[in-house]
N, C-alpha and C. Protein backbone atom coordinates (compact mmCIF):
# COMPACT_ATOMS: atom_id res chain seq x y z
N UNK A 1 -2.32 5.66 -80.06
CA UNK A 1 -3.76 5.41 -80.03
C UNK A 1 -4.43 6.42 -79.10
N UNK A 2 -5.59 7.49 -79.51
CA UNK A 2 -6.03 8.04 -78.86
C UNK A 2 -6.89 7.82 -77.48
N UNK A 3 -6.98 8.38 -76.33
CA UNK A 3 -8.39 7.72 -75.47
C UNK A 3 -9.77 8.01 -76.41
N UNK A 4 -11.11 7.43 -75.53
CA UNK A 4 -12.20 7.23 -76.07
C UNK A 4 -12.94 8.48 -75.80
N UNK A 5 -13.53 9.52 -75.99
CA UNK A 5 -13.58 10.89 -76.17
C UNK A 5 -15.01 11.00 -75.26
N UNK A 6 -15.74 11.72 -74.82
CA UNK A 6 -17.04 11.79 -74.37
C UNK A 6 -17.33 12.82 -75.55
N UNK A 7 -18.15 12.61 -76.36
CA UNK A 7 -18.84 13.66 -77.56
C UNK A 7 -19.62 14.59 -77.54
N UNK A 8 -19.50 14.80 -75.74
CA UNK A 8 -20.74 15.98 -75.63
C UNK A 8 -19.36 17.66 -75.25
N UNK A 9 -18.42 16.85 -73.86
CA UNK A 9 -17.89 18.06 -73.78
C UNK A 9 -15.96 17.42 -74.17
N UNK A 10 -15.90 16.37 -74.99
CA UNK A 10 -14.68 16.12 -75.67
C UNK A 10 -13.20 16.17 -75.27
N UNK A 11 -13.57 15.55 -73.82
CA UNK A 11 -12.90 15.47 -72.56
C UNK A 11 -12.93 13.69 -72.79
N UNK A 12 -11.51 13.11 -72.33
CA UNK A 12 -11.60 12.19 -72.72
C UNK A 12 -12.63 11.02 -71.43
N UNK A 13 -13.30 10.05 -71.72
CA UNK A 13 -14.16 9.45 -71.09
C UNK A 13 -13.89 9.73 -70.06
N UNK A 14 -12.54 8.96 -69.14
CA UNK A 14 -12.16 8.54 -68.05
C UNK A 14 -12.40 10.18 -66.93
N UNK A 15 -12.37 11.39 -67.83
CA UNK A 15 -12.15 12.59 -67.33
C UNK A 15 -13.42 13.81 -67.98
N UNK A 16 -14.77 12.87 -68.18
CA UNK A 16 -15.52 12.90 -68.45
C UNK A 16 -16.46 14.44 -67.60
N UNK A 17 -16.46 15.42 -67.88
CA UNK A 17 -17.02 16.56 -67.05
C UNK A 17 -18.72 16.58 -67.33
N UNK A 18 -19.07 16.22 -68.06
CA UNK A 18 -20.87 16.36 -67.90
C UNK A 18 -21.78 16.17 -67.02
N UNK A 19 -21.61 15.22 -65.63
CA UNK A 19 -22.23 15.21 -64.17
C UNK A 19 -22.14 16.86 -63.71
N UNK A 20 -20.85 17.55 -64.21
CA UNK A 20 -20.75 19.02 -63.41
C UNK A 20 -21.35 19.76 -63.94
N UNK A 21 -21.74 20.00 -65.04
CA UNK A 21 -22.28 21.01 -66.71
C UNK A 21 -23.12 21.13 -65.69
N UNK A 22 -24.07 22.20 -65.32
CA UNK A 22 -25.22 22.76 -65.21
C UNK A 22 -26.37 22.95 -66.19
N UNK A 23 -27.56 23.45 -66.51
CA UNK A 23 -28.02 23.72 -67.19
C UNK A 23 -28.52 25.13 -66.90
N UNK A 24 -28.08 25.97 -67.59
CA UNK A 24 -28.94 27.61 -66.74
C UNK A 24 -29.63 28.07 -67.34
N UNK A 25 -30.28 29.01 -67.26
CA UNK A 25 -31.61 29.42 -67.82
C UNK A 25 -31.19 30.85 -67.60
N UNK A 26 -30.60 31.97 -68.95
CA UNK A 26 -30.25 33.35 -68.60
C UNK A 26 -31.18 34.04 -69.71
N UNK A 27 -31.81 35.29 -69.20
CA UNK A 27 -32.23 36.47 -70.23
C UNK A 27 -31.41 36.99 -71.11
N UNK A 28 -30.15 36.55 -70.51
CA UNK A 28 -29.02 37.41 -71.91
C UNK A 28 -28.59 36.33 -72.67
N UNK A 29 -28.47 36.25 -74.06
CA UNK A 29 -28.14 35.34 -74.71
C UNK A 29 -26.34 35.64 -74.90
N UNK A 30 -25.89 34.61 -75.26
CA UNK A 30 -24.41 34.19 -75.53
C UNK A 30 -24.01 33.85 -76.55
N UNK A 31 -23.13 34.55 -77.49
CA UNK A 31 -22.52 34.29 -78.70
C UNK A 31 -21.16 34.22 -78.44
N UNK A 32 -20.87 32.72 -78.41
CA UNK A 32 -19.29 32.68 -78.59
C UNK A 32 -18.44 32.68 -79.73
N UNK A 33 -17.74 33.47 -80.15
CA UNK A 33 -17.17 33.11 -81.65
C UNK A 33 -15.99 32.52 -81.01
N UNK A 34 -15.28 31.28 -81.49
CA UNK A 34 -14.20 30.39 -81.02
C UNK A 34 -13.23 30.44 -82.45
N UNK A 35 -11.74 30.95 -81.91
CA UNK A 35 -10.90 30.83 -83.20
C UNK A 35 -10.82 29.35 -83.04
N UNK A 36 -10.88 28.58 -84.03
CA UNK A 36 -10.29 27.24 -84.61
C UNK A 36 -9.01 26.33 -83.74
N UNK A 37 -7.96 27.54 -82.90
CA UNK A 37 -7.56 27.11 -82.68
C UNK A 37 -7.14 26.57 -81.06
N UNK A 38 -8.40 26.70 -80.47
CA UNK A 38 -8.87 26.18 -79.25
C UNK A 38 -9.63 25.09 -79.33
N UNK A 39 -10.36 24.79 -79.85
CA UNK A 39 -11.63 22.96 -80.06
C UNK A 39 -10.98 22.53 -79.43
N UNK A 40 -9.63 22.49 -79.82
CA UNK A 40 -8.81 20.84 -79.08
C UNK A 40 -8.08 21.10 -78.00
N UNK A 41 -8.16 22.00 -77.55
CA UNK A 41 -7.06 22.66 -76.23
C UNK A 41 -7.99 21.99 -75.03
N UNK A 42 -7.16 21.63 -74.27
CA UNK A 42 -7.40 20.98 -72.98
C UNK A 42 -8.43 21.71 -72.70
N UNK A 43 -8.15 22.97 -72.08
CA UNK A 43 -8.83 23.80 -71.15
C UNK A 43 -9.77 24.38 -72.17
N UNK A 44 -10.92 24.23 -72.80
CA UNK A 44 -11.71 24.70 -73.50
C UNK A 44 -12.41 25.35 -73.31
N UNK A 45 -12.80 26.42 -72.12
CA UNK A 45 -13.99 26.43 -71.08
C UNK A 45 -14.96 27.44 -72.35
N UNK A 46 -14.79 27.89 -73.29
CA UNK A 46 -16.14 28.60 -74.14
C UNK A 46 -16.95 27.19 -74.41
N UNK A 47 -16.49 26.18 -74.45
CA UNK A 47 -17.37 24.73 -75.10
C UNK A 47 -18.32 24.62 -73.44
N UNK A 48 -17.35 24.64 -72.66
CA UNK A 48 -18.17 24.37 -71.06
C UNK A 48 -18.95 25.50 -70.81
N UNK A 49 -19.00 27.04 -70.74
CA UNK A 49 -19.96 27.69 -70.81
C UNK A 49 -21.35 27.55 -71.76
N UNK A 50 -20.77 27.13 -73.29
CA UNK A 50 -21.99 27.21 -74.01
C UNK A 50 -22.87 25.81 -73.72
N UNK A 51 -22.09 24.60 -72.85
CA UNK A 51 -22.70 23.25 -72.87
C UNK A 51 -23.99 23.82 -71.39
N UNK A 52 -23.13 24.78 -70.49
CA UNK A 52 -24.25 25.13 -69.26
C UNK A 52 -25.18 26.01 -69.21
N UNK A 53 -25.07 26.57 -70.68
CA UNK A 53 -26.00 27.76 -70.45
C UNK A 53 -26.96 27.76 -71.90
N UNK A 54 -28.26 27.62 -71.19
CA UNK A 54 -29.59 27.25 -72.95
C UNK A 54 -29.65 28.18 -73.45
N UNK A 55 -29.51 29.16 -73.09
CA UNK A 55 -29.36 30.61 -73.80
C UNK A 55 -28.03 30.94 -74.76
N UNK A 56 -27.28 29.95 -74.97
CA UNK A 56 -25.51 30.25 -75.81
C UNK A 56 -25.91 29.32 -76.97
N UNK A 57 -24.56 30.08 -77.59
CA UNK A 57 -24.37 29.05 -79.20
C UNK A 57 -22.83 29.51 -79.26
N UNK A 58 -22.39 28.73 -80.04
CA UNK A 58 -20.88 28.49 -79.68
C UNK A 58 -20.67 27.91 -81.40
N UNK A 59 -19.74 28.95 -82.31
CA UNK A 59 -19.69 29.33 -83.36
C UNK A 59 -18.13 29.50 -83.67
N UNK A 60 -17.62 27.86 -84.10
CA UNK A 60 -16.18 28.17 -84.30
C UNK A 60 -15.66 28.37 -85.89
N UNK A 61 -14.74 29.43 -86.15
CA UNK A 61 -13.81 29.66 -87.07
C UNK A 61 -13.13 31.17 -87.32
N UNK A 62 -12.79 31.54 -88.09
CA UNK A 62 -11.84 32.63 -88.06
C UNK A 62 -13.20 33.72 -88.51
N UNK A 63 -13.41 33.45 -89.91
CA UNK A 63 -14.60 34.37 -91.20
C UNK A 63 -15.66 33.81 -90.59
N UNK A 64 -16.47 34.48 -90.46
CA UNK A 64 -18.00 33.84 -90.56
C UNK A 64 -18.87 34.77 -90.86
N UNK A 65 -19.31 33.61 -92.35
CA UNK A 65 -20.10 34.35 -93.12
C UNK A 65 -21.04 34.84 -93.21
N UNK A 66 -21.76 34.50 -91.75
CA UNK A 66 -23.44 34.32 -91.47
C UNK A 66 -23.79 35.54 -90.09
N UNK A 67 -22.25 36.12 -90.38
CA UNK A 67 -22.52 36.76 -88.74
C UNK A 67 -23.65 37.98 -88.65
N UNK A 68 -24.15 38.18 -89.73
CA UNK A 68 -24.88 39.54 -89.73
C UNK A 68 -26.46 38.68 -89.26
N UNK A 69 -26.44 37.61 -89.42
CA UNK A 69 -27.35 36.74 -88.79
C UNK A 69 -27.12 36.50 -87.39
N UNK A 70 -26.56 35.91 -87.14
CA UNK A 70 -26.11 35.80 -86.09
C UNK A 70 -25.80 36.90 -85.04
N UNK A 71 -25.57 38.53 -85.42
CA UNK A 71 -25.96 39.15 -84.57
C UNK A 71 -26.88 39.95 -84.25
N UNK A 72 -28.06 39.04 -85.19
CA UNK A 72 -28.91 40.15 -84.70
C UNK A 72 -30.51 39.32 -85.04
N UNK A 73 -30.66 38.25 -83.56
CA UNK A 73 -31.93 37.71 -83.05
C UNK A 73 -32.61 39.05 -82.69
N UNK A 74 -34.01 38.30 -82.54
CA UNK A 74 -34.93 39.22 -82.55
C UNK A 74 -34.93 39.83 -81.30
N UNK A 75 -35.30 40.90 -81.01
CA UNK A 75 -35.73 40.92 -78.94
C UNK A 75 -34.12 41.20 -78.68
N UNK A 76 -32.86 41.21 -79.06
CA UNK A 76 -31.63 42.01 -78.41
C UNK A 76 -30.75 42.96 -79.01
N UNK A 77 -29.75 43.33 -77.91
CA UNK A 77 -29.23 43.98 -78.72
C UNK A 77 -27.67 43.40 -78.82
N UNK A 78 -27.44 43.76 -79.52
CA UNK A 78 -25.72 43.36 -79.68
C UNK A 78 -24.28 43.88 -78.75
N UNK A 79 -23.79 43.53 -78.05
CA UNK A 79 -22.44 43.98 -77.56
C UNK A 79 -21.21 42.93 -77.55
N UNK A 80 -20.23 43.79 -77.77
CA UNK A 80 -18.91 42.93 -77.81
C UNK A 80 -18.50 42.88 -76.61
N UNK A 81 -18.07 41.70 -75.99
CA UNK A 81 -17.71 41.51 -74.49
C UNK A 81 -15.96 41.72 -74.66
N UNK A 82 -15.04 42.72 -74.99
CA UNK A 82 -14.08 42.71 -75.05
C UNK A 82 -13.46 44.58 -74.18
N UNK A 83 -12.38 44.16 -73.70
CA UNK A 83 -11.63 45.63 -73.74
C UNK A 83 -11.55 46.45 -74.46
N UNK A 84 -11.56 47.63 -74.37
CA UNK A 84 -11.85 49.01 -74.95
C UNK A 84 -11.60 50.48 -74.34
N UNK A 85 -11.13 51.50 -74.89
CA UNK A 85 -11.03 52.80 -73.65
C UNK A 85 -12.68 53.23 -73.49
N UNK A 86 -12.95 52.71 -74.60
CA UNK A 86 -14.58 53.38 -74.98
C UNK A 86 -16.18 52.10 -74.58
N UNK A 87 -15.09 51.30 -73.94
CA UNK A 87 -16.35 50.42 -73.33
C UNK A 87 -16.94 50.35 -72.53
N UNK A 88 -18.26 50.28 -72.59
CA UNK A 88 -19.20 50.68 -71.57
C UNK A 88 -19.35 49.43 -70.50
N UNK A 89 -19.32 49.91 -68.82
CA UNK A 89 -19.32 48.73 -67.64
C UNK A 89 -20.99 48.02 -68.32
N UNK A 90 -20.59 46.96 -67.87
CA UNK A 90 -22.12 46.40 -67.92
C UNK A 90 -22.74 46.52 -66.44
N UNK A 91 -22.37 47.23 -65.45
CA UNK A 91 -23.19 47.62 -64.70
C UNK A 91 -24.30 48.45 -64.94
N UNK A 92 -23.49 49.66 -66.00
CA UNK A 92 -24.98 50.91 -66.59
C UNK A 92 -26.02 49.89 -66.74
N UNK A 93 -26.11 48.55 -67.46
CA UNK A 93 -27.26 47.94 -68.25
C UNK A 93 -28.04 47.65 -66.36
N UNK A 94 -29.50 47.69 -66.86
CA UNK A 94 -30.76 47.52 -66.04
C UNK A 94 -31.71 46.34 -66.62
N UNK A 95 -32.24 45.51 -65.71
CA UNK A 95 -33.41 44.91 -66.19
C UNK A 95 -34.30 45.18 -67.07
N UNK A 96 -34.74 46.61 -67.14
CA UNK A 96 -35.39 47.04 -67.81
C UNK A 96 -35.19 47.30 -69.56
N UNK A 97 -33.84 46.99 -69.79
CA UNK A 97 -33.16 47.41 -70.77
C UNK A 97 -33.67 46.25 -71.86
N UNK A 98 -33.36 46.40 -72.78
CA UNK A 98 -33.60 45.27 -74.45
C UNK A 98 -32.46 44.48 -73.60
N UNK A 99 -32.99 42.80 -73.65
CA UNK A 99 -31.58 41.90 -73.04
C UNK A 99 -30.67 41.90 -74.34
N UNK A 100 -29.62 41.70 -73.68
CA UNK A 100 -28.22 41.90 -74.53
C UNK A 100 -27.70 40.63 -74.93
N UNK A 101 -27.39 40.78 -76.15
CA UNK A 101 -26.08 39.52 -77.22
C UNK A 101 -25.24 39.80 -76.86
N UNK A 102 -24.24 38.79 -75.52
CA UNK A 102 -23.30 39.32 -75.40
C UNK A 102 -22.10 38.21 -76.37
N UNK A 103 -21.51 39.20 -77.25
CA UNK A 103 -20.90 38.53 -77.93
C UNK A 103 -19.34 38.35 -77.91
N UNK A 104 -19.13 37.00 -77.29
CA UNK A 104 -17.61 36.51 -76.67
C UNK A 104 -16.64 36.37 -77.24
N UNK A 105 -15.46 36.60 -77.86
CA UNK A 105 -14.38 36.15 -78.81
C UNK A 105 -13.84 34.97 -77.86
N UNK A 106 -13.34 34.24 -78.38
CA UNK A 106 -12.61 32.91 -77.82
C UNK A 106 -11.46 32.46 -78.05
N UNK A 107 -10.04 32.70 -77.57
CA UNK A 107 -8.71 32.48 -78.43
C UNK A 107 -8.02 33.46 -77.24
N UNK A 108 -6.80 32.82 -77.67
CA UNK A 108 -5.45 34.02 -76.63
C UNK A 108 -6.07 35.70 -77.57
N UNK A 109 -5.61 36.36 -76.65
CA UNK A 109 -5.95 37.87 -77.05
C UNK A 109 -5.17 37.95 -78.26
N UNK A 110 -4.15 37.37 -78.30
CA UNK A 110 -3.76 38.08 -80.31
C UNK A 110 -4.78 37.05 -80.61
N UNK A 111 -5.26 36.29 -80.69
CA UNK A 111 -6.42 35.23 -81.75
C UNK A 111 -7.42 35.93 -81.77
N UNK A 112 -7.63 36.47 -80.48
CA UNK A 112 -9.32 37.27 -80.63
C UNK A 112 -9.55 38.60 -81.22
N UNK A 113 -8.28 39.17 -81.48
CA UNK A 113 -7.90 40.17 -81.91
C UNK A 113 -7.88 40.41 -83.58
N UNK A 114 -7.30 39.09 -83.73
CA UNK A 114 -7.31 38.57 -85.38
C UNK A 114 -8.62 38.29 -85.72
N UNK A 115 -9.51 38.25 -84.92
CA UNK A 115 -11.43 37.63 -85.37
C UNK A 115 -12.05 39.25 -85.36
N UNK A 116 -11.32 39.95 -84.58
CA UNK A 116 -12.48 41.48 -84.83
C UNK A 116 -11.92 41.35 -86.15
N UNK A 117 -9.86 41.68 -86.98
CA UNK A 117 -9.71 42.03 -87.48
C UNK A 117 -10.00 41.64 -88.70
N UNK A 118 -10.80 40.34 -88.77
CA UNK A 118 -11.04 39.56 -90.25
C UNK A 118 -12.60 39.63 -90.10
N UNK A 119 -13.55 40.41 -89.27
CA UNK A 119 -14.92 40.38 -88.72
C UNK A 119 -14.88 41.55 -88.87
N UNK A 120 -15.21 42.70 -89.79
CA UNK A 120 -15.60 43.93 -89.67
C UNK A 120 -16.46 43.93 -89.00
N UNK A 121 -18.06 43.47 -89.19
CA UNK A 121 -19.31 43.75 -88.46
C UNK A 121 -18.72 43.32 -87.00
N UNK A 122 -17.85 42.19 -86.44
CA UNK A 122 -18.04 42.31 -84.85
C UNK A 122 -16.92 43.57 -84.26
N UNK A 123 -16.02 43.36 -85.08
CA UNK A 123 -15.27 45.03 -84.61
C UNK A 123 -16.00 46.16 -84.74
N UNK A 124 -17.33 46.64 -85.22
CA UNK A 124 -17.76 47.26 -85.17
C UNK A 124 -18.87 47.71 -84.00
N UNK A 125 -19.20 46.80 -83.58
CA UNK A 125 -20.32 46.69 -82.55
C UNK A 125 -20.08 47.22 -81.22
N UNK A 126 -20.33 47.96 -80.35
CA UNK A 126 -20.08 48.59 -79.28
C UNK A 126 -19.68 47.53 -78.18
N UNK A 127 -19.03 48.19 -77.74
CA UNK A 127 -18.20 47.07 -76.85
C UNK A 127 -18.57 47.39 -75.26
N UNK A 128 -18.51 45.95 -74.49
CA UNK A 128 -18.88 46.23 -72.80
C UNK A 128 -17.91 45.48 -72.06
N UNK A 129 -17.44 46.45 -71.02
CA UNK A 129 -16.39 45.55 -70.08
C UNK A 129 -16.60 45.26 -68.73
N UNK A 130 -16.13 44.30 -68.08
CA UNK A 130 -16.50 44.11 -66.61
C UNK A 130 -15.59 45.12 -65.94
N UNK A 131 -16.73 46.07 -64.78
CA UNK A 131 -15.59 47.34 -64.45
C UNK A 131 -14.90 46.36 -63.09
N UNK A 132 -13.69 47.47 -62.83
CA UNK A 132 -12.67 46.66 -61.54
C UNK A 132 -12.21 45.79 -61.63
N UNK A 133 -11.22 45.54 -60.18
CA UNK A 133 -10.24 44.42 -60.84
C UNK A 133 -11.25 42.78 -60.55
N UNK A 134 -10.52 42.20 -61.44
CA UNK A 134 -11.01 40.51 -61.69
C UNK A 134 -9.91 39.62 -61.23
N UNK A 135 -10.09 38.51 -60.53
CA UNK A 135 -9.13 37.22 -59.85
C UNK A 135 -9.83 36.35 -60.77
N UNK A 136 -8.46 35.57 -61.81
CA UNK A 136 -8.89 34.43 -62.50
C UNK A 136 -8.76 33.48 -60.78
N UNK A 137 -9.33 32.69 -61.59
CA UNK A 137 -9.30 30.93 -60.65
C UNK A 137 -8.22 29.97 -61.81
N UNK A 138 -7.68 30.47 -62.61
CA UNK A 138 -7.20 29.86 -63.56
C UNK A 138 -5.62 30.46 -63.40
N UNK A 139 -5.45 28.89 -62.91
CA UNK A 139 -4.13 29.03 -61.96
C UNK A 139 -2.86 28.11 -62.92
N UNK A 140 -3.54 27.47 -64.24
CA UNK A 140 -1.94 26.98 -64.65
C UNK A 140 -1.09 28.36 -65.87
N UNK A 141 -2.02 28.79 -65.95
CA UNK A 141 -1.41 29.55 -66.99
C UNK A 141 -1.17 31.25 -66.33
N UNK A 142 -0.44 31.65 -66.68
CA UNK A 142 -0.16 33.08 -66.14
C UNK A 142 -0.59 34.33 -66.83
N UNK A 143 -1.59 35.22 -66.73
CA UNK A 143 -2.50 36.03 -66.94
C UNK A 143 -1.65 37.07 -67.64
N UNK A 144 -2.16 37.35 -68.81
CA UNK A 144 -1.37 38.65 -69.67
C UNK A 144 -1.43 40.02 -68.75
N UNK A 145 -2.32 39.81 -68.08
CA UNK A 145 -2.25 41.22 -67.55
C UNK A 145 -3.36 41.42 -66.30
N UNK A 146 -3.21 41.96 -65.39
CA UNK A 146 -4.09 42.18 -64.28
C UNK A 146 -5.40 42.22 -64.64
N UNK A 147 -6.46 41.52 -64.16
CA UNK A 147 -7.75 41.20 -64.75
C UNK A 147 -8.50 40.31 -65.59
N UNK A 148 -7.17 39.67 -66.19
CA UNK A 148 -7.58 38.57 -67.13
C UNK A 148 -8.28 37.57 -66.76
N UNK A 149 -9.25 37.11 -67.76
CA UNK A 149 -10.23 35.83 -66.99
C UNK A 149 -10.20 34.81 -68.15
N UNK A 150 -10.54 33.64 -67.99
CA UNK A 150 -10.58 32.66 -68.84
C UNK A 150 -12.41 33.32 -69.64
N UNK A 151 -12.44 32.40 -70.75
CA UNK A 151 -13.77 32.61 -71.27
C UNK A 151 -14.93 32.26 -70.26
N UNK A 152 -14.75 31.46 -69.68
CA UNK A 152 -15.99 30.99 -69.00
C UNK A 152 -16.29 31.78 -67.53
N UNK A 153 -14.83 32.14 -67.13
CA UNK A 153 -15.07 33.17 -65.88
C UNK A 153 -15.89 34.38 -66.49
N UNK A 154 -15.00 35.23 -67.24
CA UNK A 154 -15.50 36.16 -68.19
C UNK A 154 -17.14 36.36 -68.40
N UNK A 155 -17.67 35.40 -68.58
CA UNK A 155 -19.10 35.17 -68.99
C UNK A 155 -20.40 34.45 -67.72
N UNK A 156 -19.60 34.10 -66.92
CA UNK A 156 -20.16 33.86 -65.27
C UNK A 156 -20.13 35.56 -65.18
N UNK A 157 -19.13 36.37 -64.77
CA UNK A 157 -18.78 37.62 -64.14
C UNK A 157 -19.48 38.43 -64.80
N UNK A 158 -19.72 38.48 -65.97
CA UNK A 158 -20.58 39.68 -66.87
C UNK A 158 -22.72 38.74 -66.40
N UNK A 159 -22.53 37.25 -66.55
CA UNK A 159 -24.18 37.84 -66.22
C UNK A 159 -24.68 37.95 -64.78
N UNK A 160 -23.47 37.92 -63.53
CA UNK A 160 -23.54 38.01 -62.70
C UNK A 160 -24.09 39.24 -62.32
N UNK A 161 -23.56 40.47 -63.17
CA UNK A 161 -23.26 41.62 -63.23
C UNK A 161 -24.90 41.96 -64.18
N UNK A 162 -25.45 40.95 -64.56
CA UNK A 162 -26.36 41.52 -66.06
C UNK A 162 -27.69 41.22 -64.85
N UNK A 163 -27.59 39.83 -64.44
CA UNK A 163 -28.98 38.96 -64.30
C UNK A 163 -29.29 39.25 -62.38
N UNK A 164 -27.94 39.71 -61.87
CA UNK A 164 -27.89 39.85 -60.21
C UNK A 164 -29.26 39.86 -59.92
N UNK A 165 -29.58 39.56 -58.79
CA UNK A 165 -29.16 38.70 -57.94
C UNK A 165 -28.77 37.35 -57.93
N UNK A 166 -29.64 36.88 -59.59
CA UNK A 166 -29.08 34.80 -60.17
C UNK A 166 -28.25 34.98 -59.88
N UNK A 167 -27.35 33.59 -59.69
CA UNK A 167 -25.86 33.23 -59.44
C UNK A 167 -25.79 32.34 -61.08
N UNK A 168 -24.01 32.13 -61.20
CA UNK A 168 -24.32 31.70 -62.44
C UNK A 168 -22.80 31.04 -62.04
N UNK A 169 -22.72 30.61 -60.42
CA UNK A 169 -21.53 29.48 -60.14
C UNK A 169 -21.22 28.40 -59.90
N UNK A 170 -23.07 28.16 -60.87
CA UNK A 170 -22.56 26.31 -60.77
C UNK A 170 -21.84 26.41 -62.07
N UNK A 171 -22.00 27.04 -63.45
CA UNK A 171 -21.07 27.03 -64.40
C UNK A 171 -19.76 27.09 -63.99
N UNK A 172 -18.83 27.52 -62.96
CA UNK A 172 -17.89 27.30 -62.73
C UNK A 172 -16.94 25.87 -62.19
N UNK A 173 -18.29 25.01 -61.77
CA UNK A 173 -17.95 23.90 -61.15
C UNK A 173 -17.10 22.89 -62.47
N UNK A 174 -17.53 22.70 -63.44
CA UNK A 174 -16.52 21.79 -64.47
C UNK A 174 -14.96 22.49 -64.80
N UNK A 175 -15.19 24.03 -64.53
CA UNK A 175 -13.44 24.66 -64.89
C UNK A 175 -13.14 24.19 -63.47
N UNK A 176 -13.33 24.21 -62.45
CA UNK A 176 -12.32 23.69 -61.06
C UNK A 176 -11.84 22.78 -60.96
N UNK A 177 -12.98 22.09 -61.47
CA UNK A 177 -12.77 20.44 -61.93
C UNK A 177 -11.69 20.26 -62.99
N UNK A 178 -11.18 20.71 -64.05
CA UNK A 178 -10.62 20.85 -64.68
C UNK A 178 -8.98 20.82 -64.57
N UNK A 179 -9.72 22.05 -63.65
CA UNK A 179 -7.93 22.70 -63.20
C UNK A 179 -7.58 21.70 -62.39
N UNK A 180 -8.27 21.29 -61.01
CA UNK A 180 -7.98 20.38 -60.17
C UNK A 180 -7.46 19.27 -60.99
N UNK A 181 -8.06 18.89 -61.86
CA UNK A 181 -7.48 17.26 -62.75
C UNK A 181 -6.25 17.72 -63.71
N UNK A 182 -5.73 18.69 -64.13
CA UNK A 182 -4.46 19.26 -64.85
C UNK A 182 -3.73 19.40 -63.75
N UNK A 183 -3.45 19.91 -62.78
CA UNK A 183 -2.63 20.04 -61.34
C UNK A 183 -2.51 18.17 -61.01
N UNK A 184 -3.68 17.46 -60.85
CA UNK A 184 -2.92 16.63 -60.24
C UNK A 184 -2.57 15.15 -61.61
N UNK A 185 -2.66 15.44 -62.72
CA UNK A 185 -1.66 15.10 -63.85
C UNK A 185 -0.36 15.31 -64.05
N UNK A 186 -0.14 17.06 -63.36
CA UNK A 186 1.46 17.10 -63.72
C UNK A 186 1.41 16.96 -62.69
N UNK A 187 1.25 16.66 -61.35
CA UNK A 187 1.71 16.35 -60.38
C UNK A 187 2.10 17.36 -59.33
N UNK A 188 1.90 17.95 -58.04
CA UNK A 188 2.13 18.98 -56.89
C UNK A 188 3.14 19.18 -57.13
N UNK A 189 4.14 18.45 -57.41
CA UNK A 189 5.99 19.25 -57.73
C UNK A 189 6.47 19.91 -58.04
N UNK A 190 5.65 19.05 -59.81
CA UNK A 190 6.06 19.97 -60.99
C UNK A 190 4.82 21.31 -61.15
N UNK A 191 3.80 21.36 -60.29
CA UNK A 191 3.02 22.42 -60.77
C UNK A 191 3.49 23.64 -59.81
N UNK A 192 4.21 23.22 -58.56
CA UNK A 192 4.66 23.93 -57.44
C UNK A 192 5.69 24.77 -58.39
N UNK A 193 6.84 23.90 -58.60
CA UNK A 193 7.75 24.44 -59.33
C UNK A 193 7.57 25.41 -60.55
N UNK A 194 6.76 25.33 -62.01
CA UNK A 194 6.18 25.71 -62.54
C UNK A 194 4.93 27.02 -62.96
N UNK A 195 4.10 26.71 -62.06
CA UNK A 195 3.04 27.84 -61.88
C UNK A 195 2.82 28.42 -60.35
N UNK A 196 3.53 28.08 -59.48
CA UNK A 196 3.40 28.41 -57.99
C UNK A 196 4.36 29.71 -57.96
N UNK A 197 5.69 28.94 -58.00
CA UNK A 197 7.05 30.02 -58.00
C UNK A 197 7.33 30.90 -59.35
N UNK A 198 6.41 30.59 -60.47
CA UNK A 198 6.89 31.62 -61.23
C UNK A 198 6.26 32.55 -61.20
N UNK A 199 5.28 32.67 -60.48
CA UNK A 199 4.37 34.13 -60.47
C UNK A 199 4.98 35.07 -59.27
């Protein structure tokens, strides 16, 4: 028998995160494309970014058919928030600039990888990266590679970088929360043992 679900961020009641959700108010809008096969993953944080920020939309499946809509509201411009040799820091961008679609893939890197590759138009779109190194806070899982961030860090750190001087770390407050409540589920032992000593 399943628990009783909260239907806003699908966390089950008892572990209910919506007191933490923020509501933010950003000039850059947020396109998350979510592979299918995250919705149900514990740690969801593209659902918790797009629930804190009025400026996101959060767009799950592999194809999507509507994306030539979807990337291109009136008033921005389009960028892919992914790695690249040829991607531009989002520091170059200025206030002054057309505000930017920053458009998020959502999935382990082979999933997000598989959405450019079945998405011609978003593999096509010029791509922007956060320059220097990055510290996840996302401490159960072990990082493919120096710099890696969860989706929702990822997208704090880029409009940090877009909107500066705003802060954009109350969105971080439901992933701590998160992590903190997965750590003390499996318990200090087994997470010691597990994600402490294997790094």
């Amino acid at each position: 028998m399943s628990r009783p679900q909260c239907p806003r961020c699908l966390r089950p009641v008892t572990h209910c995160l919506c007191a933490l959700i923020p509501s933010l108010d950003s000039r850059t809008r947020i396109l998350l494309l979510q592979h299918p096969s995250e919705v149900n993953h514990a740690l969801n944080t593209a659902r918790l970014a797009a629930l804190g920020l009025n400026n996101a939309q959060l767009v799950v499946g592999e194809v999507f058919d509507d994306l030539a809509m979807l990337l291109s509201p009136p008033g921005y411009q389009a960028r892919l928030l992914f790695p690249a040799d040829d991607a531009e820091p989002l520091q170059t961008y200025t206030p002054s600039d057309q505000p930017l679609l920053l458009v998020v893939p959502d999935g382990t890197w082979r999933k997000a990888r598989k959405l450019l590759h079945l998405n011609p138009l978003l593999a096509a779109l010029p791509r922007v990266a956060l320059a220097g190194e990055r510290v996840s806070r996302y401490r159960l899982r072990k990082a493919p590679g120096p710099g890696a961030l969860s989706t929702v860090e990822a997208i704090v750190q880029a409009l940090q970088v877009l909107e500066a001087p705003a802060s954009f770390d109350a969105l971080l407050k439901p992933f701590d929360a998160l992590i903190e409540g997965q750590i003390a589920a499996m318990g200090e032992a087994v997470y010691q043992r597990n994600h402490v000593e294997a790094t």
